[in-house]
Protein backbone atom coordinates (compact mmCIF):
# COMPACT_ATOMS: atom_id res chain seq x y z
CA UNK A 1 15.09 25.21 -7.04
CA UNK A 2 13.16 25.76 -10.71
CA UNK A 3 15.67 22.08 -11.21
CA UNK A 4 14.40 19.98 -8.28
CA UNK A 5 10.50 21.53 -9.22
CA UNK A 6 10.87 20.09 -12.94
CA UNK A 7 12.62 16.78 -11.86
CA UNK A 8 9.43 16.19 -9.53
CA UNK A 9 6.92 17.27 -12.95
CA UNK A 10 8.70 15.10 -15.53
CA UNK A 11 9.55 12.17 -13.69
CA UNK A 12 6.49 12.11 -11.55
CA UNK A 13 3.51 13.99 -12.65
CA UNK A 14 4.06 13.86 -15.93
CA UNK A 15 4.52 10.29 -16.27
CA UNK A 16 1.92 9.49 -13.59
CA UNK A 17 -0.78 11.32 -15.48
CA UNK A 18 0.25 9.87 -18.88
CA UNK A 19 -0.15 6.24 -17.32
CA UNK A 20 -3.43 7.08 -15.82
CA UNK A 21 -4.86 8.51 -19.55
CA UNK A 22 -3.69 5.78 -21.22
CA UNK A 23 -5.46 3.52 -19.00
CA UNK A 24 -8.86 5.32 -19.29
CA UNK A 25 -8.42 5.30 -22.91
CA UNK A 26 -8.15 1.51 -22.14
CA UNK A 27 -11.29 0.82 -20.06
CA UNK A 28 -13.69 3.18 -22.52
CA UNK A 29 -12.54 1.15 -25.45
CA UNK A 30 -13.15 -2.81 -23.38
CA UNK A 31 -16.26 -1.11 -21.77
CA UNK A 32 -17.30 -0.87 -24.98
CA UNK A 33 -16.72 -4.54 -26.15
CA UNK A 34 -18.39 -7.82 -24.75
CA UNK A 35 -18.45 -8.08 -20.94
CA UNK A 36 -16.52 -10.65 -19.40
CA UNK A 37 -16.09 -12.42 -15.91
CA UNK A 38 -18.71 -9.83 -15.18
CA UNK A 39 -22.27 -9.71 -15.83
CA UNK A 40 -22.90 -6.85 -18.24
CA UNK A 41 -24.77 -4.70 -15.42
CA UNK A 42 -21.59 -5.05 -12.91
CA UNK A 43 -18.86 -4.94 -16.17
CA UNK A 44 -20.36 -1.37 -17.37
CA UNK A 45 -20.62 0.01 -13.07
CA UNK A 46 -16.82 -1.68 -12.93
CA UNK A 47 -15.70 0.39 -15.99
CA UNK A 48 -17.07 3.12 -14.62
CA UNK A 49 -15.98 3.03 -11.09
CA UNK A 50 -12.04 2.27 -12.62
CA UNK A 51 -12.29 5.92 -14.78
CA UNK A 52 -14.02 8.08 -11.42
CA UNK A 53 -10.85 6.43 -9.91
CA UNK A 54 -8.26 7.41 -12.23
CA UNK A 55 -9.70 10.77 -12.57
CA UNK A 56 -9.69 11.33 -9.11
CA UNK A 57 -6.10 10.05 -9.06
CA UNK A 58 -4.78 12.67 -11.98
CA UNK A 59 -6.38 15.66 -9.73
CA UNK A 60 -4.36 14.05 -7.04
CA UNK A 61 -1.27 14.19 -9.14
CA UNK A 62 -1.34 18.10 -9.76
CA UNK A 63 -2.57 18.86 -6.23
CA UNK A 64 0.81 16.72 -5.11
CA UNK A 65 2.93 19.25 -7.83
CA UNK A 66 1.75 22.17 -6.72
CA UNK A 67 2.23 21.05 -2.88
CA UNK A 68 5.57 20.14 -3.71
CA UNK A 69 6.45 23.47 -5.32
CA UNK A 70 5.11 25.28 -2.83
CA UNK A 71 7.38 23.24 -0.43
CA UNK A 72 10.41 23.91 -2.27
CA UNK A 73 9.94 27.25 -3.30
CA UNK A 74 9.04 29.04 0.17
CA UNK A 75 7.30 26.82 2.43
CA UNK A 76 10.08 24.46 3.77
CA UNK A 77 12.38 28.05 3.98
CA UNK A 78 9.42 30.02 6.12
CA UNK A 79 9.29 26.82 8.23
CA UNK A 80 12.70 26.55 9.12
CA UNK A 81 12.82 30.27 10.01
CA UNK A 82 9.75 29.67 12.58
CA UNK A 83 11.83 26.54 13.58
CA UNK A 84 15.26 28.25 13.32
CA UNK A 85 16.42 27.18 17.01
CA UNK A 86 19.13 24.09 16.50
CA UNK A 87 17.65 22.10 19.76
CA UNK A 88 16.09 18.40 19.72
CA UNK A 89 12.70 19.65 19.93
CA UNK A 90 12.84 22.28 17.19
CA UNK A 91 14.44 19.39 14.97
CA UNK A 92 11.97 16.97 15.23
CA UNK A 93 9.14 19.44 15.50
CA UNK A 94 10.33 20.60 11.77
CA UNK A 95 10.16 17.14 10.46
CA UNK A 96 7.17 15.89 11.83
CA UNK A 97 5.41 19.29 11.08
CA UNK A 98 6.26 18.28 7.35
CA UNK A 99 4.37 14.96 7.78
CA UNK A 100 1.32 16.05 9.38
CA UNK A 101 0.98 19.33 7.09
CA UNK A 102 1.20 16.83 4.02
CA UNK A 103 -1.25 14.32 5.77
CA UNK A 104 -3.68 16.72 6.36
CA UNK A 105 -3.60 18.62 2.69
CA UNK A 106 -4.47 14.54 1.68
CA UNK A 107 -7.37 14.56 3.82
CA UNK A 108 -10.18 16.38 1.48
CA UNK A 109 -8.83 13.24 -1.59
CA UNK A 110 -9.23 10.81 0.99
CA UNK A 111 -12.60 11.92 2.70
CA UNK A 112 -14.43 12.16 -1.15
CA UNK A 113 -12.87 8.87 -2.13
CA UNK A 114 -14.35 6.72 1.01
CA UNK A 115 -17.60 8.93 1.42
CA UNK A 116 -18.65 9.94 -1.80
CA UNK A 117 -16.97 8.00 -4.32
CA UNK A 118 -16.25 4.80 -2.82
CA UNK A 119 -20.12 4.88 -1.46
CA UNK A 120 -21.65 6.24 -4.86
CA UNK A 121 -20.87 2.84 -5.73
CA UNK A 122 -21.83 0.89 -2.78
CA UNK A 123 -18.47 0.14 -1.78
CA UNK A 124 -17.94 2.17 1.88
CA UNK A 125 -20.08 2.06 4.55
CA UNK A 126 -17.71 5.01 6.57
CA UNK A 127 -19.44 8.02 7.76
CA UNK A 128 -18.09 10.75 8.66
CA UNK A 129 -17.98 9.61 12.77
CA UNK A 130 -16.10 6.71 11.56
CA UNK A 131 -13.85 8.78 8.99
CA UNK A 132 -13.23 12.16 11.48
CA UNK A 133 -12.18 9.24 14.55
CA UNK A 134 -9.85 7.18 12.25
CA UNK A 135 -8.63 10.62 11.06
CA UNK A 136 -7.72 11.57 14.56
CA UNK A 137 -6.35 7.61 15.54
CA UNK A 138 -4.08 7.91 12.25
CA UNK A 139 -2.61 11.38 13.07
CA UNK A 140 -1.89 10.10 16.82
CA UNK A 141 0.38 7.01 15.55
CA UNK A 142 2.16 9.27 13.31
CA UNK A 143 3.03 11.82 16.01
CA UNK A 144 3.96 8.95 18.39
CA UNK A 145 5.80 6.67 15.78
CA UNK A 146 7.17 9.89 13.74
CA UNK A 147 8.11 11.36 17.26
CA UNK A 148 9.97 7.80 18.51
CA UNK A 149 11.92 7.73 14.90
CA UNK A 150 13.06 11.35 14.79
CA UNK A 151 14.55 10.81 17.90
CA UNK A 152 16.42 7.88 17.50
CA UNK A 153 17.63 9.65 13.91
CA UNK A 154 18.79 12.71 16.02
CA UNK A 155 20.84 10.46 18.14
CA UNK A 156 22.83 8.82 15.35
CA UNK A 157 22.77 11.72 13.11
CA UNK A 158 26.14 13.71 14.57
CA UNK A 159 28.13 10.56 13.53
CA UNK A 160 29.70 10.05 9.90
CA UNK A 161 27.82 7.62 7.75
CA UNK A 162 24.43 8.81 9.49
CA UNK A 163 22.55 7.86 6.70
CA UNK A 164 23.93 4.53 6.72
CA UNK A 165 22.83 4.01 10.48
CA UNK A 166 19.61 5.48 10.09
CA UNK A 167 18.75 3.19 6.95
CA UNK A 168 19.16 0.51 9.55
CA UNK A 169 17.44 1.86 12.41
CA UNK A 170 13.82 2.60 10.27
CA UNK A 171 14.81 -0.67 8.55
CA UNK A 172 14.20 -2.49 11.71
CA UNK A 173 11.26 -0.76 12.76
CA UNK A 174 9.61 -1.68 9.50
CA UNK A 175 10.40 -5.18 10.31
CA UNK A 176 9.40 -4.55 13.90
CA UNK A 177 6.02 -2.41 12.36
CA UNK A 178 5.13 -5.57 10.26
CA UNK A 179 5.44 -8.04 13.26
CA UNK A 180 3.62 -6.03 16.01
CA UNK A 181 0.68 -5.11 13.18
CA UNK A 182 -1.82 -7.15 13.63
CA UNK A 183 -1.26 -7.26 17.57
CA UNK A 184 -0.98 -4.12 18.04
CA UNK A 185 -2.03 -1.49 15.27
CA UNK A 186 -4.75 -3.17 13.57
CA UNK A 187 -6.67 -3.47 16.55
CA UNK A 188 -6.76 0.44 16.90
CA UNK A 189 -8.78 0.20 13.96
CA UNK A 190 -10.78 -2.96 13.68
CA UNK A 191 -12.09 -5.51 15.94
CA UNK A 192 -10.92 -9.14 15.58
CA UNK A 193 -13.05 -11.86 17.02
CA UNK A 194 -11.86 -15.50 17.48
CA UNK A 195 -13.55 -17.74 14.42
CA UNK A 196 -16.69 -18.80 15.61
CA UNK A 197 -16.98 -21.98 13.30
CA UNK A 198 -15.33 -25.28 14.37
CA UNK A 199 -15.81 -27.14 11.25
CA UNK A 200 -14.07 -24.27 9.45
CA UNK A 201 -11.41 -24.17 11.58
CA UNK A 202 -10.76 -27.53 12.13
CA UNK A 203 -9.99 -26.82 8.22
CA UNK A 204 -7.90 -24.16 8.07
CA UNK A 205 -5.83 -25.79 11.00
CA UNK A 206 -5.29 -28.74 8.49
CA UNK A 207 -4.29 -26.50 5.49
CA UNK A 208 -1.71 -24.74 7.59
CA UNK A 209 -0.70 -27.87 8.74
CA UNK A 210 0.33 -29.29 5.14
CA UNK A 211 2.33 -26.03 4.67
CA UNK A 212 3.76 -26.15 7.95
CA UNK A 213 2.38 -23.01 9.19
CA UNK A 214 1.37 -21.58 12.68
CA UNK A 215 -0.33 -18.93 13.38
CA UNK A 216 -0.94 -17.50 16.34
CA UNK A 217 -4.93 -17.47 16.13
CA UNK A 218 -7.56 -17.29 13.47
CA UNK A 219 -9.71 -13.84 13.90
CA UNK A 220 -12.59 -12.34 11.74
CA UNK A 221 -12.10 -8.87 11.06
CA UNK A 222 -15.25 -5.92 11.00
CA UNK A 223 -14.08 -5.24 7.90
CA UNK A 224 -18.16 -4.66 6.71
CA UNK A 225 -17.88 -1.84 8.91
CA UNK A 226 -16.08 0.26 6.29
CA UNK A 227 -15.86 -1.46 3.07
CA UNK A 228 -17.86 -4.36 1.25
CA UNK A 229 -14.89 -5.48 -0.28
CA UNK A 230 -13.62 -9.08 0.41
CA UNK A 231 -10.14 -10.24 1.50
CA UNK A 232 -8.34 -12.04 3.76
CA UNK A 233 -4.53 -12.42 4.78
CA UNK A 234 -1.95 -13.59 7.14
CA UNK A 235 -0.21 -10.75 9.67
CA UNK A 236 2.71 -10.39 11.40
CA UNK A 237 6.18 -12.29 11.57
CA UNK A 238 7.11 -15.12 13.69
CA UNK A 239 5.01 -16.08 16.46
CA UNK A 240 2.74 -12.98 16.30
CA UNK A 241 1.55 -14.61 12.85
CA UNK A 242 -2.07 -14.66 12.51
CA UNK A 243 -5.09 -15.73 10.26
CA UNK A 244 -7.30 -12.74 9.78
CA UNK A 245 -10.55 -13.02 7.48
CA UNK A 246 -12.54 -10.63 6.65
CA UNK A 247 -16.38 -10.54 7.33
CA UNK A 248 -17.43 -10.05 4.14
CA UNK A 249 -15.30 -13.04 2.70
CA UNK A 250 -17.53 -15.45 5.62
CA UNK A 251 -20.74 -14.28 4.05
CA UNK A 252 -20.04 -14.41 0.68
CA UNK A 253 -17.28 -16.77 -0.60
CA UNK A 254 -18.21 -20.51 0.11
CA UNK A 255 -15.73 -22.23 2.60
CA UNK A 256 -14.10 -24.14 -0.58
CA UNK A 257 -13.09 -21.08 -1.79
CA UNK A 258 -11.75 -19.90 1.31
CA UNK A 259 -9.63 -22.12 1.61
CA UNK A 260 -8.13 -22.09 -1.50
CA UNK A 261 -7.68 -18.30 -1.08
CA UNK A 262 -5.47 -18.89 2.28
CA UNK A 263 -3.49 -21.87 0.11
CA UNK A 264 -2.62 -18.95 -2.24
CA UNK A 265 -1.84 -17.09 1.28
CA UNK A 266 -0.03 -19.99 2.08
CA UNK A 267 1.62 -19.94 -0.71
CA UNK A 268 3.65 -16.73 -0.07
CA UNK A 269 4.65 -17.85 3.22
CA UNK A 270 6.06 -21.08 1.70
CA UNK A 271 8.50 -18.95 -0.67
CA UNK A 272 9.08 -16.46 2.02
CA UNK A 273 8.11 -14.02 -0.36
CA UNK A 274 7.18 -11.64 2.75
CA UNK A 275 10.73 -11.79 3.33
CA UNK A 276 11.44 -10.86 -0.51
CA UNK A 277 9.57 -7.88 -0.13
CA UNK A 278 11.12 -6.68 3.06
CA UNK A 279 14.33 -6.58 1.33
CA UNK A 280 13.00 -5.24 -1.86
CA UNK A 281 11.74 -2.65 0.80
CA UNK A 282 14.84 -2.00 2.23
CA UNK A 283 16.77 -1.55 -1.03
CA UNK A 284 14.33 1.37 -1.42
CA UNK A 285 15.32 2.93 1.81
CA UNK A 286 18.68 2.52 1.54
CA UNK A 287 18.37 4.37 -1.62
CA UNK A 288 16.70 7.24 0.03
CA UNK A 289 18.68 7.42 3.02
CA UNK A 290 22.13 7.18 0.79
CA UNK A 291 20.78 9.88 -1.63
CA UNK A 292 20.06 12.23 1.50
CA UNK A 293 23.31 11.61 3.29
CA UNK A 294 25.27 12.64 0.25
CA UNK A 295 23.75 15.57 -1.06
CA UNK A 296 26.18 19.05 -1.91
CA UNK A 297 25.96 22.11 -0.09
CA UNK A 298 25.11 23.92 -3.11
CA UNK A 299 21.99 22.06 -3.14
CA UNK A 300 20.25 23.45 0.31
CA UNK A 301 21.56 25.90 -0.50
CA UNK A 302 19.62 26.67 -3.84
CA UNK A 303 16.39 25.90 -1.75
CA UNK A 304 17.09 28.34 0.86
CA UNK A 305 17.88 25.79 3.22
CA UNK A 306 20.31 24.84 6.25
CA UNK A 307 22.25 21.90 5.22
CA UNK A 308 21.53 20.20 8.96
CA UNK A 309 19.69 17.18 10.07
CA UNK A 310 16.36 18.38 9.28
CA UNK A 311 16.52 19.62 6.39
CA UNK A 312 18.41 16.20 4.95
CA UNK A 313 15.70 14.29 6.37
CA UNK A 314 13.26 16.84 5.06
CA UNK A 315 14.65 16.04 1.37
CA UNK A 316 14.75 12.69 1.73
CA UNK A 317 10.96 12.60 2.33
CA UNK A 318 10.21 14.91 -0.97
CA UNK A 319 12.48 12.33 -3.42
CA UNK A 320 10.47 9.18 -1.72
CA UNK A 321 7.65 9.60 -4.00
CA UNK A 322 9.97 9.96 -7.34
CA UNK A 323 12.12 7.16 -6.32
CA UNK A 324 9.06 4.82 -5.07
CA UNK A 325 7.41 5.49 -8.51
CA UNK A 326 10.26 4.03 -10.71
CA UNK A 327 11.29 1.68 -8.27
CA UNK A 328 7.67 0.54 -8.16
CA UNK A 329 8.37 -1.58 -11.75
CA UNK A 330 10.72 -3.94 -10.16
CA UNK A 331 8.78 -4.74 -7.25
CA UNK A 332 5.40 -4.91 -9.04
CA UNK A 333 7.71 -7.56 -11.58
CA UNK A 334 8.57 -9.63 -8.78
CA UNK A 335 5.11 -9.60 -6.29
CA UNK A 336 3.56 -10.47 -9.85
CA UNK A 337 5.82 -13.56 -10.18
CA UNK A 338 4.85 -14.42 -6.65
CA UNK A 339 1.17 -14.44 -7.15
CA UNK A 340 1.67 -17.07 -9.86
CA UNK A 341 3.45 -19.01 -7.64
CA UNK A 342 1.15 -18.70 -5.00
CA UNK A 343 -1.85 -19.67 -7.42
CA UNK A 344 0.02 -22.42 -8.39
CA UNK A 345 0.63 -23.93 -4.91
CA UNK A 346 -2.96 -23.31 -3.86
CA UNK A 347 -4.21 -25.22 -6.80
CA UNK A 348 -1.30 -28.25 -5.63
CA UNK A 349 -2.60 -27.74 -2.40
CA UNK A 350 -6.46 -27.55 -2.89
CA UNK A 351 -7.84 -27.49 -6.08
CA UNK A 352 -7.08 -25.26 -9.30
CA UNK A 353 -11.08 -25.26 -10.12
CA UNK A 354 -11.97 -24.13 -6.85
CA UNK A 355 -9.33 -21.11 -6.98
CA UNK A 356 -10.78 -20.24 -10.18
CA UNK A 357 -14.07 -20.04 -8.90
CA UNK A 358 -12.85 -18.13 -5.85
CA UNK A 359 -11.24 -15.53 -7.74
CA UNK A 360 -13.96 -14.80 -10.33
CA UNK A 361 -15.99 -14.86 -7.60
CA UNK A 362 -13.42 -11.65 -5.52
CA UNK A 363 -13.85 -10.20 -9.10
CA UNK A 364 -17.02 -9.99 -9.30
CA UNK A 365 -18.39 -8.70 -5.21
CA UNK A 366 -15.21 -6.52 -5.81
CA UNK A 367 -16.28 -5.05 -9.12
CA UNK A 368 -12.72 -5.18 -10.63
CA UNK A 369 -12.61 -4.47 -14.21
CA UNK A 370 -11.02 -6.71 -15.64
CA UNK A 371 -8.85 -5.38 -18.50
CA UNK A 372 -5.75 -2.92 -18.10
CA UNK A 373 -3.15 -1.46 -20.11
CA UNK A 374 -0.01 -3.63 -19.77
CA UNK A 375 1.63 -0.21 -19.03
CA UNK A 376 -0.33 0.70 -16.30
CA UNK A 377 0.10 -2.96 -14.91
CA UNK A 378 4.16 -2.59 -15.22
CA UNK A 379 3.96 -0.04 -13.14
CA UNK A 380 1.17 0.30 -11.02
CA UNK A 381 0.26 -3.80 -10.72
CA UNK A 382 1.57 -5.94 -7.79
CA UNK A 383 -1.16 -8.79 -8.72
CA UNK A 384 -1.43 -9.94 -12.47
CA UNK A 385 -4.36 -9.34 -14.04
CA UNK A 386 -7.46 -11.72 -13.33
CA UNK A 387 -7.79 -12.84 -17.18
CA UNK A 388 -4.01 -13.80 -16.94
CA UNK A 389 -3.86 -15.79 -13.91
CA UNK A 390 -6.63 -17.82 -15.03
CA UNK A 391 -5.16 -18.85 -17.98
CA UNK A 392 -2.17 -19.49 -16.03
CA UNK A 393 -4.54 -21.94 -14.03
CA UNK A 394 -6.00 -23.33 -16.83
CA UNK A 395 -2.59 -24.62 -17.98
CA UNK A 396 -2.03 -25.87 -14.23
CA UNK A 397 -4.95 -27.98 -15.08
CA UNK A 398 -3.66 -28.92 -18.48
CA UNK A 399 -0.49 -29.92 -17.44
């Protein structure tokens, strides 16, 4: 037990919290220095913004330890006493129970982030209506998804090789999650309207068009609603693909720039690199699911625990965050390849001046400070950093 509790300190917390200092050590020494991208003002409330973050994220970190200690030292063992009965319900009631308890101990991180933090800085516009009912809406599609998924486990689980079957059983329903997303899920949250702007979409149609792309609809998201942030992507697989944009990005990023954002969109799509990370994803749960299958006796044991279906699934959800974190290198390494590709494709496709001005422009209604710690980007960075993908455009340009 005092093993498994120091494995989770020294190659999570510990690490996690070292990355975190060394990146506020970063941002007070650059927020020191000339401003750049940014105008002075919006570089120093940037700077600032990044450090409430990280600080808030290294509370998070020991809060998480001393969860998962309490977990492994008596928790999980008192739970599976109240849940000692061996039927269907009892097993999935002990699983899920694990999710929501750990969902809800998030909640008090996640409530001062969007309604304090987050709007200190003028970012969120969630009250606490809007933050209690997507509370509620998020705990509902974990019972029903969490309930669906522990039941189709339970089925498979009495056979040898379990884990192997149910790596590919949650494997599909992540594909299945990603296609149905937009169609179904983010609509719980958001409301999507139809573009209301022929000459823009008459534009976008023609883009796609070039990159042989169809989407199934082009829809403005309420995204003001909550944040002022400004994005826009491309959801779901096949022909549930769609163009969603958010309603900030309309207001404040000309239609030039738009477009050359959904080029760089485009850009993915055209080296499948949604694909790439699907099976980047599922090397990570096979991972899990192999690690969980094949654990001793001795080891439940140690814990206090049954070694029964449970319990292995129980583990497997504890070592997710350890194995995510170091994993979390090579996928960041790769997603950062593919947003240089993607940059470079827009700029082919549109116009390498206009992306630069699009970006800068993200940068700056985002308030994104622009400098980081090249260690912090290994491990924490799927997108490179702003100053090095315009230099990276600025040899497109030279070339």
């Amino acid at each position: 037990m005092m093993t498994f509790c120091l494995c989770y300190v020294l190659f999570l917390t510990l690490p996690s919290i070292i990355i975190d200092t060394l990146q506020i050590r970063h941002i007070k020494a650059f927020a020191k220095k000339q401003a750049v991208i940014l105008q002075p003002k919006d570089y120093a409330i940037s700077a600032d913004y990044s450090l409430a973050n990280l600080r808030l994220s290294i509370i998070s970190h020991i809060f998480e330890a001393f969860v998962f200690i309490a977990w492994v030292s008596f928790a999980l063992a008192s739970w599976q006493d109240f849940l000692a009965e061996e039927a269907a319900l009892g097993f999935i009631i002990f699983v899920l129970g694990f999710v929501l308890i750990n969902a809800f101990l998030q909640l008090p991180f996640s409530a001062y982030k969007q309604l304090r933090l987050d709007k200190a800085y003028g970012f969120s516009n969630v009250t606490w209506q809007i933050f209690f009912i997507d509370t509620l809406k998020s705990f509902a599609l974990i019972a029903v998804f969490g309930f669906l998924v522990l039941w189709l486990l339970l089925v498979i689980m009495d056979y040898a090789y379990w884990w192997l079957a149910g790596f590919g059983v949650v494997f599909l329903l992540v594909v299945l999650i990603n296609a149905l997303y937009p169609t179904l899920i983010a609509p719980i949250f958001n409301t999507f309207t139809p573009l209301n702007n022929q000459n823009l979409q008459e534009k976008i149609q023609d883009l796609m068009s070039k990159a042989g792309f169809r989407a199934n609809g082009i829809f403005v998201m309420d995204a003001s609603r909550r944040d002022g942030r400004l994005n826009a992507y491309f959801g779901g697989l096949g022909s549930a693909k769609r163009v969603v944009l958010f309603d900030t990005l309309l207001e404040k990023v000309s239609s030039e720039g738009l477009l050359t954002i959904l080029a760089h969109e485009l850009g993915h799509f055209k080296h499948k690199d949604i694909l790439v990370n699907l099976l980047l994803s599922g090397i990570v749960l096979f991972a899990l699911f192999f690690v969980a299958g094949n654990l001793p006796a001795t080891f439940f044991a140690a814990l206090g625990l049954e070694n029964n279906h449970a319990t292995s699934l129980t583990i497997l959800l504890l070592i997710a965050p350890i194995v995510s974190f170091w994993v979390m290198p090579l996928i960041g390494y790769f997603s950062r390849k593919a947003e240089y590709r993607a940059d470079a494709y827009s700029a082919q496709l549109t116009s390498a001046h206009c992306l630069r001005e699009a970006l800068v422009r993200l940068v700056n209604e985002n308030k994104t400070f622009p400098h980081s710690h090249p260690v912090y980007v290994f491990f924490h960075y799927t997108h490179p950093p702003l100053l090095d993908r315009l230099r990276a455009l600025d040899k497109l340009k030279q070339a």
